[in-house]
Protein backbone atom coordinates (compact mmCIF):
# COMPACT_ATOMS: atom_id res chain seq x y z
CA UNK A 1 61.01 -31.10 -8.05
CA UNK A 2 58.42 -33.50 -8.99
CA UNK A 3 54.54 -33.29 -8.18
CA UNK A 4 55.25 -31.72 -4.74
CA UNK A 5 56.48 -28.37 -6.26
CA UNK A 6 53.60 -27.77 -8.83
CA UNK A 7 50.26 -25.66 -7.90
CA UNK A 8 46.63 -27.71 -8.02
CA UNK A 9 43.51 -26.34 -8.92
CA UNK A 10 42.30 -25.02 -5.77
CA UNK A 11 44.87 -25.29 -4.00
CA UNK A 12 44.76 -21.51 -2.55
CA UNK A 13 40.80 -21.98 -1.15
CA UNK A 14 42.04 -25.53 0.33
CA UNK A 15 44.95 -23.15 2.05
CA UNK A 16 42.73 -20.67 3.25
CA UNK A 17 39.66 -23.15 4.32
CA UNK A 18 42.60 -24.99 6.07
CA UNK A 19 44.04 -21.30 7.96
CA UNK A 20 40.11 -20.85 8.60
CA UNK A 21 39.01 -23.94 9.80
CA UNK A 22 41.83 -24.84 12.51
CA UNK A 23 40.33 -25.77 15.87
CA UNK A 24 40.65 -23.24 18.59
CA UNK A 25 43.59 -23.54 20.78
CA UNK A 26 43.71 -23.06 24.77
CA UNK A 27 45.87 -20.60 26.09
CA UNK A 28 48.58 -22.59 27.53
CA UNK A 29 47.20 -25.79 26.68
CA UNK A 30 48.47 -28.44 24.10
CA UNK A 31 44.74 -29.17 23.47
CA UNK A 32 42.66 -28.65 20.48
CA UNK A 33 38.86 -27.59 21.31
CA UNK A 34 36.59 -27.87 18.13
CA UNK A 35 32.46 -27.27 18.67
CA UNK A 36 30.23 -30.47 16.74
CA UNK A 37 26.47 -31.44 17.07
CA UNK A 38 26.31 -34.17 19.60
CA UNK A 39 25.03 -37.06 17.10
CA UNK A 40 21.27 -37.05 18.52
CA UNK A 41 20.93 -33.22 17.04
CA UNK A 42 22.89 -33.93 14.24
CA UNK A 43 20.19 -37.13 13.73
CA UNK A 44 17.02 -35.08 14.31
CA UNK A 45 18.60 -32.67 11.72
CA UNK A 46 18.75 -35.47 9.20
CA UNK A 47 15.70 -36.93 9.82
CA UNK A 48 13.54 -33.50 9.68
CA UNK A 49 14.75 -33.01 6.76
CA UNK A 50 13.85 -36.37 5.01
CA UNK A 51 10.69 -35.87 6.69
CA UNK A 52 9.63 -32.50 5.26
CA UNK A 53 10.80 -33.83 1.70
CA UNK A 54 8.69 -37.16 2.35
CA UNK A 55 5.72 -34.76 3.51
CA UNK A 56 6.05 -32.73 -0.39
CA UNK A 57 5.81 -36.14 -2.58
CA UNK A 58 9.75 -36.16 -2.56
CA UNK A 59 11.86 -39.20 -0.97
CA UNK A 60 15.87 -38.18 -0.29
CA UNK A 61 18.78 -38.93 1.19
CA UNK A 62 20.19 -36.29 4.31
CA UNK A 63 23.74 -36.52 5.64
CA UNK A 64 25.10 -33.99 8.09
CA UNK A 65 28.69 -33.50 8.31
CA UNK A 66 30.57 -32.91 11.27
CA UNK A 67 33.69 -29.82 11.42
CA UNK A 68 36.00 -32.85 9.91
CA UNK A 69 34.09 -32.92 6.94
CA UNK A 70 33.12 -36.67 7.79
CA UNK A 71 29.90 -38.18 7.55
CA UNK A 72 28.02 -37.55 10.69
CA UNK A 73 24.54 -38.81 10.24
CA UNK A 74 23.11 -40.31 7.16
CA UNK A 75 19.01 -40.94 6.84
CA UNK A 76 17.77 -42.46 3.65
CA UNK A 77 13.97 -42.15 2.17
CA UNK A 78 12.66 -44.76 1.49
CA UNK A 79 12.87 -44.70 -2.38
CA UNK A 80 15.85 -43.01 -3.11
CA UNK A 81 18.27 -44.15 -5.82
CA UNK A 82 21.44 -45.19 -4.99
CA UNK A 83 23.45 -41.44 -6.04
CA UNK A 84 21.24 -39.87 -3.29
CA UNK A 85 24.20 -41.28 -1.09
CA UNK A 86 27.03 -39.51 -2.14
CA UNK A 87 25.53 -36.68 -3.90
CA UNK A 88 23.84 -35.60 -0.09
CA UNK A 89 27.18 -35.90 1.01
CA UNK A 90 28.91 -33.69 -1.43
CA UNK A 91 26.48 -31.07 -1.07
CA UNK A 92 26.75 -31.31 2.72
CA UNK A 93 30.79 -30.86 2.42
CA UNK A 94 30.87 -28.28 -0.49
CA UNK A 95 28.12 -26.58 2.14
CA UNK A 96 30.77 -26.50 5.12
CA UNK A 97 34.18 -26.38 3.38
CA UNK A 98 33.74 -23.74 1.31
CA UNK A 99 30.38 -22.13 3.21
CA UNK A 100 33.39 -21.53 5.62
CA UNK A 101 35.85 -20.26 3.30
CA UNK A 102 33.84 -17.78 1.51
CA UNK A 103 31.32 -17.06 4.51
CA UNK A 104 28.35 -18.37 3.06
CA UNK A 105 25.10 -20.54 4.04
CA UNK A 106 24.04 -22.51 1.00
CA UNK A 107 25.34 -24.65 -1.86
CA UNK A 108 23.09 -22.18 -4.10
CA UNK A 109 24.45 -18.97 -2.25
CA UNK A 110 27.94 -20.37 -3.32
CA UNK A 111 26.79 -21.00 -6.93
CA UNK A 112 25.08 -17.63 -6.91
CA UNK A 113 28.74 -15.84 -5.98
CA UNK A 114 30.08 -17.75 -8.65
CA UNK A 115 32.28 -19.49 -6.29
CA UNK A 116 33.28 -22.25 -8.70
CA UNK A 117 36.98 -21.51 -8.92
CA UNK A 118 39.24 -18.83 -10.51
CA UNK A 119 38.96 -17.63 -14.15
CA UNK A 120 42.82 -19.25 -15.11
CA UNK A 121 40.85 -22.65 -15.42
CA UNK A 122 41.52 -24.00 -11.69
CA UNK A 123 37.98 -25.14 -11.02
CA UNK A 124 37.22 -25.92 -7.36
CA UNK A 125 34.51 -28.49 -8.59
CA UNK A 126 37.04 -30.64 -9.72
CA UNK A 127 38.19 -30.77 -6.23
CA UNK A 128 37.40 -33.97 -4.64
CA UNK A 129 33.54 -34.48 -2.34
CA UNK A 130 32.78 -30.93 -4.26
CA UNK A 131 29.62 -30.53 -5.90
CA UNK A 132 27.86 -26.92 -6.70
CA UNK A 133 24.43 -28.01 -6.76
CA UNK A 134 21.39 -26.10 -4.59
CA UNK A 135 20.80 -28.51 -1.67
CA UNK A 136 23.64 -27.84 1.02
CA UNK A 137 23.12 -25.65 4.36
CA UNK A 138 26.16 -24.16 6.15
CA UNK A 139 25.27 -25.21 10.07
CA UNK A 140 25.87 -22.18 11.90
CA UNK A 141 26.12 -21.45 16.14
CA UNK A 142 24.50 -18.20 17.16
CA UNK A 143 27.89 -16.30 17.19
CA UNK A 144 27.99 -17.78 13.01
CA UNK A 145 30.77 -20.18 13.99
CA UNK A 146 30.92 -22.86 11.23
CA UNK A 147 30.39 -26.43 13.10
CA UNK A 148 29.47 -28.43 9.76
CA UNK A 149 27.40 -29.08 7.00
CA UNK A 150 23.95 -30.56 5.72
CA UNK A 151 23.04 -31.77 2.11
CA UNK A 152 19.96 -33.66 0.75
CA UNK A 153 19.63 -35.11 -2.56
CA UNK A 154 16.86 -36.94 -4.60
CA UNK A 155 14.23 -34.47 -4.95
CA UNK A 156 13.40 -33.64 -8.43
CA UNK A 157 15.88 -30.21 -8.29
CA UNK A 158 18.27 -29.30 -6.00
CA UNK A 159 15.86 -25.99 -4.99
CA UNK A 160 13.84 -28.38 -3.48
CA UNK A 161 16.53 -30.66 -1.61
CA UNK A 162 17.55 -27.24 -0.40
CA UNK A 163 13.77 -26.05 1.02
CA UNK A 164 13.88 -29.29 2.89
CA UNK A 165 17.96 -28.85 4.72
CA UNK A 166 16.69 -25.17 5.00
CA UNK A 167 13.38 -26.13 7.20
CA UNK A 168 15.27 -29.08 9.17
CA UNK A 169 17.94 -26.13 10.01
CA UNK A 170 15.47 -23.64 10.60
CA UNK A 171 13.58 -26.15 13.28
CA UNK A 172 16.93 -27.12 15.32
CA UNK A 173 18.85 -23.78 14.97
CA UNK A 174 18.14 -23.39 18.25
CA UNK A 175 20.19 -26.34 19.47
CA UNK A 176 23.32 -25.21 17.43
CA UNK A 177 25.39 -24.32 20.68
């Protein structure tokens, strides 16, 4: 049977983000239709966020993720140490992938649900680009269609990298259709 037949950690939320996060289909129509910021939102996101950190003493790295879970839009503070890179991202995929999955809006929302994998010792976190650590938004239409992700990182806790995604989102929620 080999590796193909055994079960992975995780491997039931990556099934059910996959049944949840399939494009929509046209009637008739061998197209797939999938909703994503166009990249100037998805920039203005990115920067407003850096910028509200900057303006609180804190410089950080912002990276918005599109519905692929790819890196959309990366902005780097000035200052920021070199883990603010993939650390933003991580947040801003653990944000969207499983902010999808188990319909919520934050990295700390997740971590507050305890969403951090089932009791048998299958840990999601060990799942690779996961990271529960406060600093990811959920980006959310009106309708609370999932269209991707946010995370910032280098602020001196992740309560604060959140406050800063949070007031970006909050600004440009507006523009999420």
């Amino acid at each position: 049977m080999g590796h193909l037949g055994k079960i992975y950690p995780g491997a039931m939320a990556v099934a059910l983000l996959a049944a949840t996060c399939l494009p929509a289909l046209a009637a008739g129509s061998n197209l797939v239709t999938t909703q994503k910021l166009r990249w100037q939102t998805a920039e203005a996101l990115a920067s407003e966020a850096v910028r509200v950190c900057a303006g609180r003493g804190y410089s950080v790295t912002a990276t918005v993720v599109d519905p692929s879970g790819h890196q959309q839009v990366v902005i780097k503070g000035d200052s920021v140490p070199l883990q603010s890179l993939s650390v933003s991202y991580r947040k801003a995929y653990t944000a969207y992938a499983y902010g999808l999955a188990f319909n919520k809006d934050s990295t700390s929302e997740l971590i507050a649900a305890k969403v951090t994998g089932p009791g048998n010792g299958g840990v999601l976190a060990t799942e690779p680009e996961v990271i529960f650590i406060p600093g990811g938004v959920t980006l959310r239409t009106a309708d609370r269609s999932v269209i991707g992700g946010i995370g910032v990182s280098g602020a001196p806790g992740g309560d604060k990298d959140e406050a800063c995604a949070q007031a970006a989102v909050d600004k440009y929620r507006q523009d999420f259709h």
